[in-house]
N, C-alpha and C. Protein backbone atom coordinates (compact mmCIF):
# COMPACT_ATOMS: atom_id res chain seq x y z
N UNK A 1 0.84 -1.18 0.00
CA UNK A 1 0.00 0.00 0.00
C UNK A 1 0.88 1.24 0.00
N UNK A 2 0.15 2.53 -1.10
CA UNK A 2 1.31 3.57 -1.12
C UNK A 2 0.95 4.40 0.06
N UNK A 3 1.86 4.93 0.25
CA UNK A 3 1.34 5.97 1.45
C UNK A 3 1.16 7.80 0.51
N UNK A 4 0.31 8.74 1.13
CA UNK A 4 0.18 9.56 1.07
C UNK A 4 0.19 11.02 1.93
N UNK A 5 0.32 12.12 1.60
CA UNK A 5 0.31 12.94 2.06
C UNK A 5 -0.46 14.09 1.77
N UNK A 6 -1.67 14.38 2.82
CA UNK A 6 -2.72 15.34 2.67
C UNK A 6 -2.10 16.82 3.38
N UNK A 7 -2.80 17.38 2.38
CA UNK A 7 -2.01 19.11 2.64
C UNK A 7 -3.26 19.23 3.24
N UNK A 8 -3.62 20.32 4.65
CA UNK A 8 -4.72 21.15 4.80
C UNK A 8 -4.51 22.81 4.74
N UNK A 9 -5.37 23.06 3.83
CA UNK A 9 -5.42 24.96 3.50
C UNK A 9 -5.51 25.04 4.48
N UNK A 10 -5.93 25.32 5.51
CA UNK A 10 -6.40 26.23 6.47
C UNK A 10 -4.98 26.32 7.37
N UNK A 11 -5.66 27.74 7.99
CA UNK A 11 -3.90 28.25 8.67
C UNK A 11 -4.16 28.21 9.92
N UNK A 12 -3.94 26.69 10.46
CA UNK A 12 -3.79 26.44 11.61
C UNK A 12 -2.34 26.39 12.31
N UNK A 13 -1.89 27.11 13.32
CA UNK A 13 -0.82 27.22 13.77
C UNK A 13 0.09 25.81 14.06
N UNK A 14 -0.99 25.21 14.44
CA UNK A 14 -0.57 23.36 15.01
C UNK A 14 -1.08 22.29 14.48
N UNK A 15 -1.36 21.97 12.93
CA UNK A 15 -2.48 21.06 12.20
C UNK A 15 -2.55 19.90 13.13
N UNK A 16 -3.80 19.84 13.20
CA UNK A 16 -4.14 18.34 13.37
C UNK A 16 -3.60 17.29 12.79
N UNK A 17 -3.58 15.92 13.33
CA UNK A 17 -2.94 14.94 12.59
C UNK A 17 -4.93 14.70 11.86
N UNK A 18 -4.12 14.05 10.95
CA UNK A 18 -5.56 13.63 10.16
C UNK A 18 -5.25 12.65 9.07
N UNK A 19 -6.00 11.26 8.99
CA UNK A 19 -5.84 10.24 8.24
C UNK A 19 -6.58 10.32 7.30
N UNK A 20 -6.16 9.32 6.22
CA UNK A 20 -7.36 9.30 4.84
C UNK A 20 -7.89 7.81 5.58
N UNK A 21 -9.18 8.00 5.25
CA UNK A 21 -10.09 7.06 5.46
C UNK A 21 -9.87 5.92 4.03
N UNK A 22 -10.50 4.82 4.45
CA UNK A 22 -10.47 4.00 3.48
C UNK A 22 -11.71 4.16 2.15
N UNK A 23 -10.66 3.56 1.24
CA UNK A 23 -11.96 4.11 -0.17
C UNK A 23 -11.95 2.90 -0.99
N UNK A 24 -13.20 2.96 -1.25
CA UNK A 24 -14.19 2.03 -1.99
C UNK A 24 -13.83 1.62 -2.95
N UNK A 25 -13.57 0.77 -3.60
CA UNK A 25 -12.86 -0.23 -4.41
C UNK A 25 -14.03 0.06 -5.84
N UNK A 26 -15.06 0.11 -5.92
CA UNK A 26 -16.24 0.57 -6.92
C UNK A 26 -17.28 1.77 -6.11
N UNK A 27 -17.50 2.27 -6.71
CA UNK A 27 -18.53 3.44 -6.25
C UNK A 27 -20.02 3.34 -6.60
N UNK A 28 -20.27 1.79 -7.56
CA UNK A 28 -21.67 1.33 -8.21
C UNK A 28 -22.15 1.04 -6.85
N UNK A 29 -23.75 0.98 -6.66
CA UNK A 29 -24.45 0.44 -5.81
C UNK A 29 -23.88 1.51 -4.30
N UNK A 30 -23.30 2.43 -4.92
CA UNK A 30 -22.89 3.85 -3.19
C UNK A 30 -23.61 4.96 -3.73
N UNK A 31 -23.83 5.22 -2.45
CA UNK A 31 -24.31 6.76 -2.69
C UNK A 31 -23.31 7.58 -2.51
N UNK A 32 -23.26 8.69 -3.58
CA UNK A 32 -22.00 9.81 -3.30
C UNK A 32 -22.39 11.32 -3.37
N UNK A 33 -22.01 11.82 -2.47
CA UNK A 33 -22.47 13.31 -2.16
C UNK A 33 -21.78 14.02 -2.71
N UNK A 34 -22.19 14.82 -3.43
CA UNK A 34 -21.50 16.36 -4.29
C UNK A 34 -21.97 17.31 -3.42
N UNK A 35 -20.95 18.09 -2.69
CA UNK A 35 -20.61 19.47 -2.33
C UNK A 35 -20.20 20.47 -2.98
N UNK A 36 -21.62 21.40 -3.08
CA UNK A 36 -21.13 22.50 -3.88
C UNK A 36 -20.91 23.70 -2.78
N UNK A 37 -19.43 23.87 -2.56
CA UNK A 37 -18.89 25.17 -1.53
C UNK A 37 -19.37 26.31 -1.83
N UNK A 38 -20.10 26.54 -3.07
CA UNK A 38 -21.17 27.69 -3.48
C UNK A 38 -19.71 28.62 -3.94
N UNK A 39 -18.65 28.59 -4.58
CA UNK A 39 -17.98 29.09 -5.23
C UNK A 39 -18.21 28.80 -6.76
N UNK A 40 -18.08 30.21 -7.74
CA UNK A 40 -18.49 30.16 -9.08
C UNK A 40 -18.03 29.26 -10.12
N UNK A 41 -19.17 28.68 -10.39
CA UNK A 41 -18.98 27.48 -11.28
C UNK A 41 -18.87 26.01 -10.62
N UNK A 42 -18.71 25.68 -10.00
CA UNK A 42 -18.70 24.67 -9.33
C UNK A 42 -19.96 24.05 -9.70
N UNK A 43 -20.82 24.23 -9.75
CA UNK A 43 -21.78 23.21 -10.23
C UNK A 43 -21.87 22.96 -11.42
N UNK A 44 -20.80 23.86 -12.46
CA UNK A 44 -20.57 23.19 -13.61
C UNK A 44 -19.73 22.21 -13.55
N UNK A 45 -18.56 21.83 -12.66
CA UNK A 45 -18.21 20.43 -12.08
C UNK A 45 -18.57 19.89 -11.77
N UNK A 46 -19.72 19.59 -10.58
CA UNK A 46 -20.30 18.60 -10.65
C UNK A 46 -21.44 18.10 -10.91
N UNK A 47 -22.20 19.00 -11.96
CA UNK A 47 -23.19 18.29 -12.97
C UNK A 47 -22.36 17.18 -13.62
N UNK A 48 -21.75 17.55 -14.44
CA UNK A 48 -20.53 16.44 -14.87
C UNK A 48 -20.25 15.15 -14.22
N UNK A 49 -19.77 15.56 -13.63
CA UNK A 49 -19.24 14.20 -12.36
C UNK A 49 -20.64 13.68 -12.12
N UNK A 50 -21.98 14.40 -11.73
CA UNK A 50 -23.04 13.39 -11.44
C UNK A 50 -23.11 12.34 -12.55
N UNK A 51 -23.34 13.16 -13.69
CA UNK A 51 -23.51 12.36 -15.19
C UNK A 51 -22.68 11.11 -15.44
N UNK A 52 -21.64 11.57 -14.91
CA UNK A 52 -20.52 10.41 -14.99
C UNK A 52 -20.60 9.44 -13.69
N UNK A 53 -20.74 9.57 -12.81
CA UNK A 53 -20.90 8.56 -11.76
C UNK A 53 -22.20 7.57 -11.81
N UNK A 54 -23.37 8.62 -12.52
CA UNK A 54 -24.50 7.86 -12.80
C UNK A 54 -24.57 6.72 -13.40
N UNK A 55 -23.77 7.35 -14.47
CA UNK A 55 -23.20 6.29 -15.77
C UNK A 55 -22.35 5.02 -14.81
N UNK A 56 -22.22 4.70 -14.26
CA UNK A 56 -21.24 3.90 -13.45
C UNK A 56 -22.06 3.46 -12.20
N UNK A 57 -23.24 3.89 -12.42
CA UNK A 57 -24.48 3.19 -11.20
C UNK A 57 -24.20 3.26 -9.88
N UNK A 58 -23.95 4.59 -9.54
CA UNK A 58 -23.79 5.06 -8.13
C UNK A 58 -24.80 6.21 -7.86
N UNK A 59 -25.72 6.30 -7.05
CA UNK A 59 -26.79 7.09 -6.64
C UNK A 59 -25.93 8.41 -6.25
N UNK A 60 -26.53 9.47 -6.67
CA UNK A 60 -25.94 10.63 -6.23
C UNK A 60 -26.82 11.85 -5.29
N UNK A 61 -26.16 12.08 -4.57
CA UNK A 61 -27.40 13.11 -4.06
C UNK A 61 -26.23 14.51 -3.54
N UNK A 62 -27.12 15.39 -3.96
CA UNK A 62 -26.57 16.72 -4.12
C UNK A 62 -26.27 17.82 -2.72
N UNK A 63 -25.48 18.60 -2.32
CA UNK A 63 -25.69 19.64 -0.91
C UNK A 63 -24.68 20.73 -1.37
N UNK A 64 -24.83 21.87 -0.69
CA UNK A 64 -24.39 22.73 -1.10
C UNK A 64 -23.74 23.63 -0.04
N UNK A 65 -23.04 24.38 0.61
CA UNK A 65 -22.78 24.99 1.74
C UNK A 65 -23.58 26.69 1.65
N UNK A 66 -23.32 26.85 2.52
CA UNK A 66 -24.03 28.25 2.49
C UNK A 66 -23.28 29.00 1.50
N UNK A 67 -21.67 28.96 2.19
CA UNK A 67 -20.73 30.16 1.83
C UNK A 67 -19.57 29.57 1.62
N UNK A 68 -18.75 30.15 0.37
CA UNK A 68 -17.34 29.28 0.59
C UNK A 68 -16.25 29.96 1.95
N UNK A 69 -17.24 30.51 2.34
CA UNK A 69 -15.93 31.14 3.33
C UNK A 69 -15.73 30.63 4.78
N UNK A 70 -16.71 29.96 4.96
CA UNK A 70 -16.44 29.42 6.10
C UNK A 70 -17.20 27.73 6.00
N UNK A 71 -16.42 27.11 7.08
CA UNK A 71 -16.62 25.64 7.49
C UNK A 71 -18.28 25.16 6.78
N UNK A 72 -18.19 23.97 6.20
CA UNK A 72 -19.76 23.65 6.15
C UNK A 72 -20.35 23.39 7.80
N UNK A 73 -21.87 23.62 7.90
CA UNK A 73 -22.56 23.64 9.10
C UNK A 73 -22.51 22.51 9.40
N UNK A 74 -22.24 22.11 11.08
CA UNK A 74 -22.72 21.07 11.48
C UNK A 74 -23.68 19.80 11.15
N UNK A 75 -24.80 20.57 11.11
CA UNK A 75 -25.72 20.10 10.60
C UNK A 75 -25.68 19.39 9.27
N UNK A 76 -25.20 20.35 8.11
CA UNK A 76 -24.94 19.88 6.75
C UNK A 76 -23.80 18.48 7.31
N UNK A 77 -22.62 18.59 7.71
CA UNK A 77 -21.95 17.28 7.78
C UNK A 77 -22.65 16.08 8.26
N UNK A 78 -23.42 15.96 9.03
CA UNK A 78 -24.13 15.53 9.74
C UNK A 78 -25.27 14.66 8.83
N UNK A 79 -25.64 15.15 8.05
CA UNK A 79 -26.64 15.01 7.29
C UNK A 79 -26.07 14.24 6.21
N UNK A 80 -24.57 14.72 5.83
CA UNK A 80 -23.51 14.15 4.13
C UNK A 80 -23.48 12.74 4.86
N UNK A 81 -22.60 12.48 5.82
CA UNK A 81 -22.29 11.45 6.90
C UNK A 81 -23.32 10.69 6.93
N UNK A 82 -24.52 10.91 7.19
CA UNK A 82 -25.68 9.14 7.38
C UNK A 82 -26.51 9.13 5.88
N UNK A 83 -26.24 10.17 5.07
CA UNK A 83 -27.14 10.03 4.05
C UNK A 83 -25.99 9.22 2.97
N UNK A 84 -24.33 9.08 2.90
CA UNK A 84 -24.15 8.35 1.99
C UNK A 84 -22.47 8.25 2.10
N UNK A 85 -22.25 7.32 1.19
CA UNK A 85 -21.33 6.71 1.68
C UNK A 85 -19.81 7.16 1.35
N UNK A 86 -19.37 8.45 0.24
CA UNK A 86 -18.48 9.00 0.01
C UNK A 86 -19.46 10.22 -0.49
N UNK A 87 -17.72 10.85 -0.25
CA UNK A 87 -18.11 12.54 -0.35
C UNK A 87 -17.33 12.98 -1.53
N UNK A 88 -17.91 14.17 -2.57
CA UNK A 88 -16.63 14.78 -3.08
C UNK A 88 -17.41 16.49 -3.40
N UNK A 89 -16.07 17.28 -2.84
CA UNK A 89 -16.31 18.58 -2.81
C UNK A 89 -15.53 19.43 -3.96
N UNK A 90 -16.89 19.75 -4.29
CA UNK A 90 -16.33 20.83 -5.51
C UNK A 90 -15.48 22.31 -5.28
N UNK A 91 -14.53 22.58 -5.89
CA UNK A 91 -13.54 23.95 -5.46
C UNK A 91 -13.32 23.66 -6.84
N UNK A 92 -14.00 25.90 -6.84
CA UNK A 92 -13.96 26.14 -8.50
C UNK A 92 -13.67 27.48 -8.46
N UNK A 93 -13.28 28.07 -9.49
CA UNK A 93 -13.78 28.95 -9.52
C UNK A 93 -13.38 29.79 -11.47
């Protein structure tokens, strides 16, 4: 197994340690959440990507954040988390 290394933007003085979770070998028969950070154009990425994941028989269901400027809400994670089984967030602009 290769190993990797995740950068985090945010300017935290002391980053957290933080692991990649394990990922799904096929994405058919998963549900996958598109995050749109509500930065411009971004949902011209992932209209796309729905189209294409569809095509590949993975249920998609859509969320959006308020603002790209700050953290998605509690709530919204909360909601990505029991409603499906991978995430992918759009950053566009």
């Amino acid at each position: 197994m290769s190993s990797s290394i995740v950068l985090d933007p945010t300017d935290e003085a002391r980053p957290a340690a933080r692991t990649v979770g394990p990922r799904p070998d096929d994405l058919a028969g998963r549900t996958v959440g598109l995050l749109d950070i509500s930065k411009p154009r971004g949902e011209v990425f992932l209209d796309r990507l729905e189209t294409l994941l569809a095509e590949r028989g993975a249920a998609v269901r859509r969320y959006a954040k308020p603002t790209f400027t700050r953290p998605a809400p509690a709530d919204l994670r909360a909601e990505i988390a029991a409603e499906c089984d991978v995430v992918i967030e759009a950053l566009a602009d």
